[in-house]
Each structure stands twice: as structure tokens, then as C-alpha cells.
Protein backbone atom coordinates (compact mmCIF):
# COMPACT_ATOMS: atom_id res chain seq x y z
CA UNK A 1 340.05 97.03 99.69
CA UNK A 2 336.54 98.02 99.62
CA UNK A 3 333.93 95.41 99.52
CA UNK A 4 330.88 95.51 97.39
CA UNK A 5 328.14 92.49 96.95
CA UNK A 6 325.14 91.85 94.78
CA UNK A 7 322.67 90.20 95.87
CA UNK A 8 318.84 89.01 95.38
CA UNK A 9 316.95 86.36 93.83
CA UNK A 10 318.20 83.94 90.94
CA UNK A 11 317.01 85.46 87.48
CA UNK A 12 316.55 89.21 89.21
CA UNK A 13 319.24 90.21 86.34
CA UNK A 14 322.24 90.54 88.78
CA UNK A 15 325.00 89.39 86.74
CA UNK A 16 323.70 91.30 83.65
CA UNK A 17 323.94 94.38 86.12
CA UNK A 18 327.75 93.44 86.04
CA UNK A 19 327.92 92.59 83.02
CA UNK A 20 326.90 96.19 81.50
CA UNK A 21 328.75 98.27 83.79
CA UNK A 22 332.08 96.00 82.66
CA UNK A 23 331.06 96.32 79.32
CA UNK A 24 329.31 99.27 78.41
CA UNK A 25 329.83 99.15 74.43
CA UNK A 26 328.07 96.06 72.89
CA UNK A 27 327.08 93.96 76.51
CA UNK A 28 323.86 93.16 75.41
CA UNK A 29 324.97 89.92 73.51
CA UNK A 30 327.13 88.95 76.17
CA UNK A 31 324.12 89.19 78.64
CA UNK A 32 321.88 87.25 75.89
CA UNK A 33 324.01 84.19 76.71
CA UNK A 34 324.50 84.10 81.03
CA UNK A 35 324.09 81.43 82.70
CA UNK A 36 322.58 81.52 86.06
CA UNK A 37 326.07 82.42 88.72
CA UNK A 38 326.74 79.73 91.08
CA UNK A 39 327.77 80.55 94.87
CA UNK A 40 329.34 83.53 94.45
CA UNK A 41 331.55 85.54 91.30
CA UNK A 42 333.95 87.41 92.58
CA UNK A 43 336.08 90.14 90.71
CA UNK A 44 338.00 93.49 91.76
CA UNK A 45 338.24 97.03 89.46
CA UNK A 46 339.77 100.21 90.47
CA UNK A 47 337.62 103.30 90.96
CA UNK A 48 339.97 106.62 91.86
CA UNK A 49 342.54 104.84 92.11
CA UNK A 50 341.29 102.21 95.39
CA UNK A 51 340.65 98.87 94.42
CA UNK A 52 337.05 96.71 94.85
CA UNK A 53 336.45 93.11 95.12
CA UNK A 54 332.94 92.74 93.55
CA UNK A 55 330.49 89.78 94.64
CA UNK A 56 328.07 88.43 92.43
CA UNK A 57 326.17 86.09 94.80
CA UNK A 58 324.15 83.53 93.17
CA UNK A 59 320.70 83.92 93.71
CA UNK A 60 319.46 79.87 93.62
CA UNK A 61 317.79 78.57 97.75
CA UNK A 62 319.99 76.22 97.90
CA UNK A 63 323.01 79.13 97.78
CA UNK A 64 321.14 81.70 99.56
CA UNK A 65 320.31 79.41 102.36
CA UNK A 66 323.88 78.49 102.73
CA UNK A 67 324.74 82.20 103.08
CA UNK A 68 322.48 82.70 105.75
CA UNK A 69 323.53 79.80 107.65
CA UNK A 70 327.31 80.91 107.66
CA UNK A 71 326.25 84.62 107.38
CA UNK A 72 329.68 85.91 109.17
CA UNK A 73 331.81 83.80 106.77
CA UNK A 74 330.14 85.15 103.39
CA UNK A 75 328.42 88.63 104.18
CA UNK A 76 330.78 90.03 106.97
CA UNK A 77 332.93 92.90 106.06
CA UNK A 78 330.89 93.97 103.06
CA UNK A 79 330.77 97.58 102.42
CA UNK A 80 327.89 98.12 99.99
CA UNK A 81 325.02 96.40 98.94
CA UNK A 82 323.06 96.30 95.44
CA UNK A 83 320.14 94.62 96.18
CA UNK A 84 318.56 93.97 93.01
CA UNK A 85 314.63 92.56 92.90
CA UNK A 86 312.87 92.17 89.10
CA UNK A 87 310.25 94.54 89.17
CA UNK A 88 308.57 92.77 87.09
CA UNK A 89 308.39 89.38 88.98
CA UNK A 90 304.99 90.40 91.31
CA UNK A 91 305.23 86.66 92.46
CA UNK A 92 308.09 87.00 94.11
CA UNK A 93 308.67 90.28 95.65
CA UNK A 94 307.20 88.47 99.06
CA UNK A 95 310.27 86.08 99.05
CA UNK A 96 312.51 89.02 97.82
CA UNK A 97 311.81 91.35 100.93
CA UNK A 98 312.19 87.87 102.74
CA UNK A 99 315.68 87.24 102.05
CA UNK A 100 316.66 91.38 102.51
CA UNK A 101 315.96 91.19 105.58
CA UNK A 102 317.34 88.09 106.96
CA UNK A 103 320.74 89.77 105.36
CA UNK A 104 320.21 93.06 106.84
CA UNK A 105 319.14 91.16 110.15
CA UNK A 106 322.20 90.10 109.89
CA UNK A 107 324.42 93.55 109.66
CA UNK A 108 322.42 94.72 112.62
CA UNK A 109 323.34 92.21 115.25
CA UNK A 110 326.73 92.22 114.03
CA UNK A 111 326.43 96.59 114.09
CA UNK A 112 328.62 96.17 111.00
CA UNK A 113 328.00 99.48 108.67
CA UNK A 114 326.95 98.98 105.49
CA UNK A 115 325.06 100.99 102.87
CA UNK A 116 322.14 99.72 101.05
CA UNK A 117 321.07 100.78 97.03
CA UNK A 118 317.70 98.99 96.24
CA UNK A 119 317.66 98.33 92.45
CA UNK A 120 313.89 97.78 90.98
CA UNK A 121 315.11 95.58 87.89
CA UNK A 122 313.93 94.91 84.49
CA UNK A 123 311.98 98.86 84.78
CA UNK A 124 311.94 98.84 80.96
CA UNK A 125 311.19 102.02 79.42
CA UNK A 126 307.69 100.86 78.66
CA UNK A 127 306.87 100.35 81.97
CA UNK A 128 307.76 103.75 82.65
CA UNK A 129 304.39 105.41 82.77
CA UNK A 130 302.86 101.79 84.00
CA UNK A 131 300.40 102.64 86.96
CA UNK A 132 300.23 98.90 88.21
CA UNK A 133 304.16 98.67 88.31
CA UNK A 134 304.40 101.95 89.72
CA UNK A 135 302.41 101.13 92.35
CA UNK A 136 303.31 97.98 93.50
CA UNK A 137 307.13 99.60 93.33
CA UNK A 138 305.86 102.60 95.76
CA UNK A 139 304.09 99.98 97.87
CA UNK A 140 307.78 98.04 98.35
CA UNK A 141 309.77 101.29 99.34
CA UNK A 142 307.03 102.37 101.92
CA UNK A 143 306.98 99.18 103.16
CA UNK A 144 311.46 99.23 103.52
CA UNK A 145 311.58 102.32 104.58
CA UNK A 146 311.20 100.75 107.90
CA UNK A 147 314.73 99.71 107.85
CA UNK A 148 316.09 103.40 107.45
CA UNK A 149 316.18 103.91 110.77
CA UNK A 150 319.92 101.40 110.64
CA UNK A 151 321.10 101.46 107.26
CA UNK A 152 321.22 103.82 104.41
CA UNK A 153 319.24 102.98 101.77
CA UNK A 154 318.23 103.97 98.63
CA UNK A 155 316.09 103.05 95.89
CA UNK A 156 316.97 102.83 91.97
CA UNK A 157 315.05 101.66 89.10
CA UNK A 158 317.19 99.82 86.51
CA UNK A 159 317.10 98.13 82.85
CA UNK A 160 319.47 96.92 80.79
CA UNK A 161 317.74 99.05 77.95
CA UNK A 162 319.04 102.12 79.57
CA UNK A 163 322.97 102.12 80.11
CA UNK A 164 322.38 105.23 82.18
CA UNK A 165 320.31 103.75 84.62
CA UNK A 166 322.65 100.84 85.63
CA UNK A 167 325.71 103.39 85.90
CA UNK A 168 323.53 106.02 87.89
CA UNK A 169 322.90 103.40 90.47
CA UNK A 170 326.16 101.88 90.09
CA UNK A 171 327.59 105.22 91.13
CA UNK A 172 325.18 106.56 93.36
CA UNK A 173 326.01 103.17 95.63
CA UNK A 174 329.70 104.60 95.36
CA UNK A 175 329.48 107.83 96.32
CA UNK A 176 328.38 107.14 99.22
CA UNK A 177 331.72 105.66 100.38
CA UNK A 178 333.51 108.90 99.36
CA UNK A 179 332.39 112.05 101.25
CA UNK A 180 333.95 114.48 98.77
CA UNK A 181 332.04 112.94 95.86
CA UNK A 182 328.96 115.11 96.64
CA UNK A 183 331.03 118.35 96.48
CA UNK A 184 331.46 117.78 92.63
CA UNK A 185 327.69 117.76 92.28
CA UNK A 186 327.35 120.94 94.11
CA UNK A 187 329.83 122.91 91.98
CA UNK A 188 328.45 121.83 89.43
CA UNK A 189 324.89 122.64 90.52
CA UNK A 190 326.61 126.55 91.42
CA UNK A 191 327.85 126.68 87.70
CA UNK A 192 324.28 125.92 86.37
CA UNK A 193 322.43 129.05 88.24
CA UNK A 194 324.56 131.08 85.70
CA UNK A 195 324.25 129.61 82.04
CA UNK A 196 321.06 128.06 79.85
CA UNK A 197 323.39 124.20 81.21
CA UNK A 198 321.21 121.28 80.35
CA UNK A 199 323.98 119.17 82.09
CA UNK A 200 327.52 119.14 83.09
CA UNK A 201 328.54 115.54 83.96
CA UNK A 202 332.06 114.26 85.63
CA UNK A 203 332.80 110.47 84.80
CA UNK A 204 335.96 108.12 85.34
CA UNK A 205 337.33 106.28 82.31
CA UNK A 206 334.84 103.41 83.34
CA UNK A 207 331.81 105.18 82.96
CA UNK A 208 331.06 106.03 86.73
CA UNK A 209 329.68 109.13 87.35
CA UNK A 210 331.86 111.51 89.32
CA UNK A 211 329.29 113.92 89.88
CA UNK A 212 326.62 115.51 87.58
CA UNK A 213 324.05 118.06 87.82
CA UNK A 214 320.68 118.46 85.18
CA UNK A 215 318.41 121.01 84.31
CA UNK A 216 315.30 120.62 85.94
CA UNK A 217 312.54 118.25 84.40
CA UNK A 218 314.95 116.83 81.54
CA UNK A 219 313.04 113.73 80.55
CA UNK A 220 314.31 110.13 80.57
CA UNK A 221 314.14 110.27 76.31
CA UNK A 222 316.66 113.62 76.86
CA UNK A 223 318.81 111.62 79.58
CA UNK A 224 319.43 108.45 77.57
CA UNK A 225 319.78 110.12 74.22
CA UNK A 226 322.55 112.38 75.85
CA UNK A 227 324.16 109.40 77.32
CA UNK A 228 323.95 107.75 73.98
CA UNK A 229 325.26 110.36 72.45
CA UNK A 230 328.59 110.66 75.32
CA UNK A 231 329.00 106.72 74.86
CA UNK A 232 330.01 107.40 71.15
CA UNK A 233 332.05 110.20 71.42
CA UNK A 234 334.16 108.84 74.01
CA UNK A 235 334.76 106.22 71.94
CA UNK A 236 336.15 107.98 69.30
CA UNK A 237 337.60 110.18 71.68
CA UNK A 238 340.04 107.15 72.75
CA UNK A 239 340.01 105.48 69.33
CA UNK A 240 341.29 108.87 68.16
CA UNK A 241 343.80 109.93 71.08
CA UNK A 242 341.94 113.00 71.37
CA UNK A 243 341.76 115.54 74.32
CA UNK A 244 338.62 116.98 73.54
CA UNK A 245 335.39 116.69 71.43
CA UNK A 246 332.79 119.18 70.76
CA UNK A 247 329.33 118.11 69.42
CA UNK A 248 325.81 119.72 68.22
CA UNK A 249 322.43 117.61 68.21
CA UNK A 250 319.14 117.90 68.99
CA UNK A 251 316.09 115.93 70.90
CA UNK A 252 313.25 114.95 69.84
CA UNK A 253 311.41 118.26 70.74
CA UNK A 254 313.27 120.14 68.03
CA UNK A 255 315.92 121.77 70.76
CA UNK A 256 319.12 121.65 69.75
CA UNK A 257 321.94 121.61 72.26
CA UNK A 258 325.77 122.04 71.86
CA UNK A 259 328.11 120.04 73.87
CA UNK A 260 331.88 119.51 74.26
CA UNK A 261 333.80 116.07 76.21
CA UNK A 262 337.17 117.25 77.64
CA UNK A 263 339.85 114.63 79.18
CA UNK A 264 341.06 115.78 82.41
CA UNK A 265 344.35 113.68 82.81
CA UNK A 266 345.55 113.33 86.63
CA UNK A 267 348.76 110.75 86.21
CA UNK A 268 347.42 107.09 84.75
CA UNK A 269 343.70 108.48 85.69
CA UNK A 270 341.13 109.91 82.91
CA UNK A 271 338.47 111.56 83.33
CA UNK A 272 336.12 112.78 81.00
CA UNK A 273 334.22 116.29 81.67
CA UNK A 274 330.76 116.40 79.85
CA UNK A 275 329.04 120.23 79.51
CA UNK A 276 326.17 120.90 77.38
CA UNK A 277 323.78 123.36 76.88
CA UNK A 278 320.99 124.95 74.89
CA UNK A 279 321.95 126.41 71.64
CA UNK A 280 320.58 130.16 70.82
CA UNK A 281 320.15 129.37 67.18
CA UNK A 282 319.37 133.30 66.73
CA UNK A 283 322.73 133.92 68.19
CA UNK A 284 325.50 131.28 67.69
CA UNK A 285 328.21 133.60 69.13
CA UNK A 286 326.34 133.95 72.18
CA UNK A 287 326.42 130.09 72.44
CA UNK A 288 330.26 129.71 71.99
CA UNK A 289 330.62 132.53 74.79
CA UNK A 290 328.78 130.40 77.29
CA UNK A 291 331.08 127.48 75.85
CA UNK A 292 334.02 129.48 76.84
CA UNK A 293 332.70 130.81 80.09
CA UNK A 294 332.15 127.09 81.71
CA UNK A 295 335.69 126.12 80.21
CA UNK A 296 337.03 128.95 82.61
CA UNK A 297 335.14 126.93 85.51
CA UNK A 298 337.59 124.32 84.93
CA UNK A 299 340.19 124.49 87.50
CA UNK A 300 337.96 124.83 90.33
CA UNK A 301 336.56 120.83 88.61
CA UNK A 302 340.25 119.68 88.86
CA UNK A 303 341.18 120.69 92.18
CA UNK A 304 337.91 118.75 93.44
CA UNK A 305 339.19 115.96 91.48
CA UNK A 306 342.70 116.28 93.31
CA UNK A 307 341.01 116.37 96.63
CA UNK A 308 339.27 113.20 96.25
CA UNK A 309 341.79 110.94 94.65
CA UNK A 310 344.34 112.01 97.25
């Protein structure tokens, strides 16, 4: 069983983290009404087919000094850290860079591997074009780069206002505990040189993002409005017992795109295949045909899929 721990400062939003990935549809009341974790929430879930125990650790001094008194008996043997700091708390990103590295401290005496994913919390999609938050964010990841040189880490910026942020972190931290992840990616990437793709996306029945490649520059507006869009369909996808779904919409821009979701079955695992790409409105036919011609890409997907899950 692979481990996997979340950890930070009380109120940095780590149990809401959990709390949408679980959830997905509808989480946000359930994360209106948390209560702050004590010591540590533990859970497992399956992701191809191995099983995780998940650790919320509270965030409160009183628990995090406990953990780092009795470091091997609470952080040893964990295999991936979310570190999650509110990017919006300047006050405290002092005592947050404090605690990370009295745990990492910790992993490097010990020379127990672990992988790091740094989640900059609460990164609400106002704050996107924010100078002052975007500083003081590029000032923190300069400043833990310094740890690169024993861990892997990796920096995210998360909100609960953006389902696709949480899950892109949430499976960018996973990936990196399957080698063969990464080759899904680069198919995908190899299938894009050849067709007008704005995306092809590969995710598990949970949401978690197999592997995915984008057209270049495709704005955060285009990313969650596609994910929006994918969230609904697959839930009349399994509402409906259906095998495939094929979709048309546009952005804001005026672009329209076409898109199909296609349920790869491999024994009790789903997984959901997500192409779309730029519709030719002069030329329909022309549209279908590139349709048709990633379709054919499809066994190449579902041997990669067979390689990893065996």
C-alpha cells in the first residue's frame, strides 16, 4: 500500500483538498461545513487498481508539534507529500516554510524517498493576474528550490473554484509513483502534431488524470470550461450506461470545438478517453474525419493502459 499525507498549516484548506477530489459533483457544501481535522484523518482509495491510505494531518501546533517530536512514528514510510500553504495567508508563509522543513529535515536524515507537490492554496481565479500574489508566490518557490537538490518537488496552484486545479495536482503528485504514466502524455502529445487537437485527456473513473496533452496557450477560462463541460457528460454518461458521448460547444472567444468521451473498459476498471478539437465550421465533414482519424489512435491508448495497470 502506497502512502500519501497532507500536510500544512490548520485552515490552509487541506481537508477541502480531500474533500473535492472524493467528491467532485456538488463538494462545495460539504466543504462549507468542515471542521478543523484533529491529529490525523486517515482513509484509503484505489487508483489502477493499487490501494492508498490517505493522511489528512491536522494542521493545529499543538498536533504538528507532536508529529515532529515522534517524527518516525507518524511521517515514516510516507510516499508522497501534498504540502498545501494558503496563498493568501502572507502572515504565515514564514511559519509555513518553517514546519516544511523540519518534515523534510526529517526524510533526509532518515534518506527515506519521498516526493514532494507544493500546493499554493486558495489561488482563486481572481487572483490570477494579481501581481502582489504572484510575486510573493515566485518569491516562495525560489526560495524552496533549495531543497531540490534531495527531494522532488513541485509546485501547484490550487482553489476549490477550479475542480481542475485540485485534480491536476492531485494527479501530477501520482504520476510520479508510476513511471509509465508519462508515456500516455507523450502519445498523446505525438497524436496532436497531426490534427487541429485542443486536448485529448485520459482519466480513471475518479477523476485522476491518466495523462493529457493541450494545445499550446489554451487559457485557464478554456481549461475549466472544458472540464466543466467533461464533469457533466460523464455524469450522464454513467447515469445513462452509455459507452460513449459526443458533444459540440464553444468558448467564450466564439470557437467552437467538437468533442467525444469514450469508456475504455479493462475488467472492473473505467476509464474515460476525452478528445476534442476545433470545429471547421466551413467544412463539417472535414471535422468528423479528424473525429474518426484519432478514434483509429485508439489501440495504441489501450495497450498503454494495459502496461500500466499490469
Amino acid at each position: 500500500m502506497k502512502k500519501i499525507a497532507f500536510l500544512g498549516l490548520d485552515a490552509a484548506g487541506k481537508t477541502s483538498i480531500i474533500t473535492a477530489i472524493s467528491k467532485r459533483f456538488g463538494f462545495e457544501e460539504t466543504v462549507a461545513k468542515l471542521m478543523p481535522t484533529r491529529r490525523i484523518a486517515r482513509d484509503t482509495f484505489k487508483f489502477l487498481g493499487l490501494e492508498f491510505s490517505r493522511l489528512d494531518f491536522g494542521g493545529q501546533r499543538i498536533y504538528r508539534d507532536d508529529y515532529l517530536k515522534h517524527p518516525e512514528k507518524f511521517l515514516s514510510g510516507i510516499d508522497l507529500i501534498f504540502y498545501v500553504i494558503d496563498a493568501q495567508d502572507f502572515d504565515r508563509y514564514i511559519e509555513a516554510i518553517d514546519y516544511l522543513e523540519e518534515v523534510l529535515l526529517f526524510f533526509k536524515e532518515t534518506q527515506e524517498d519521498v516526493m514532494v507537490s507544493i500546493l499554493f492554496h486558495k489561488f482563486d481565479p481572481q487572483l490570477v493576474d494579481n501581481i502582489e500574489i504572484n510575486k510573493r508566490i515566485l518569491t516562495l518557490k525560489q526560495a524552496l528550490t533549495r531543497y531540490s537538490n534531495h527531494f522532488d518537488i513541485f509546485f501547484f496552484e490550487t482553489t476549490i473554484f477550479d475542480i481542475k486545479s485540485i485534480m491536476d495536482a492531485f494527479s501530477s503528485g501520482l504520476s510520479m509513483l508510476f513511471e509509465k504514466m508519462e508515456m500516455v502524455s507523450n502519445l498523446f502529445s505525438e497524436i496532436s502534431k497531426n490534427y487541429s487537437t485542443i486536448l485529448i485527456s485520459l482519466f480513471d473513473a475518479k477523476g485522476i488524470t491518466i495523462g493529457e496533452h493541450y494545445r499550446p496557450h489554451l487559457n485557464i477560462r478554456e481549461k475549466i470550461r472544458i472540464y466543466s463541460i467533461y464533469l457533466e457528460a460523464q455524469k450522464r454518461i454513467i447515469n445513462e450506461n452509455r459507452t460513449l458521448f459526443e458533444f459540440s460547444d464553444k468558448f467564450e472567444s466564439g470557437e467552437r470545438f467538437s468533442g467525444v468521451i469514450e469508456v475504455l473498459k479493462f475488467g472492473n476498471l473505467n476509464f474515460y478517453l476525452l478528445f476534442i478539437i476545433e470545429e471547421d465550421e466551413k467544412d463539417l465533414e472535414k471535422t468528423v474525419t479528424l473525429m474518426d482519424k484519432i478514434e483509429a489512435a485508439k489501440p495504441q491508448m489501450e495497450n498503454l493502459i494495459l502496461q500500466i495497470i499490469q
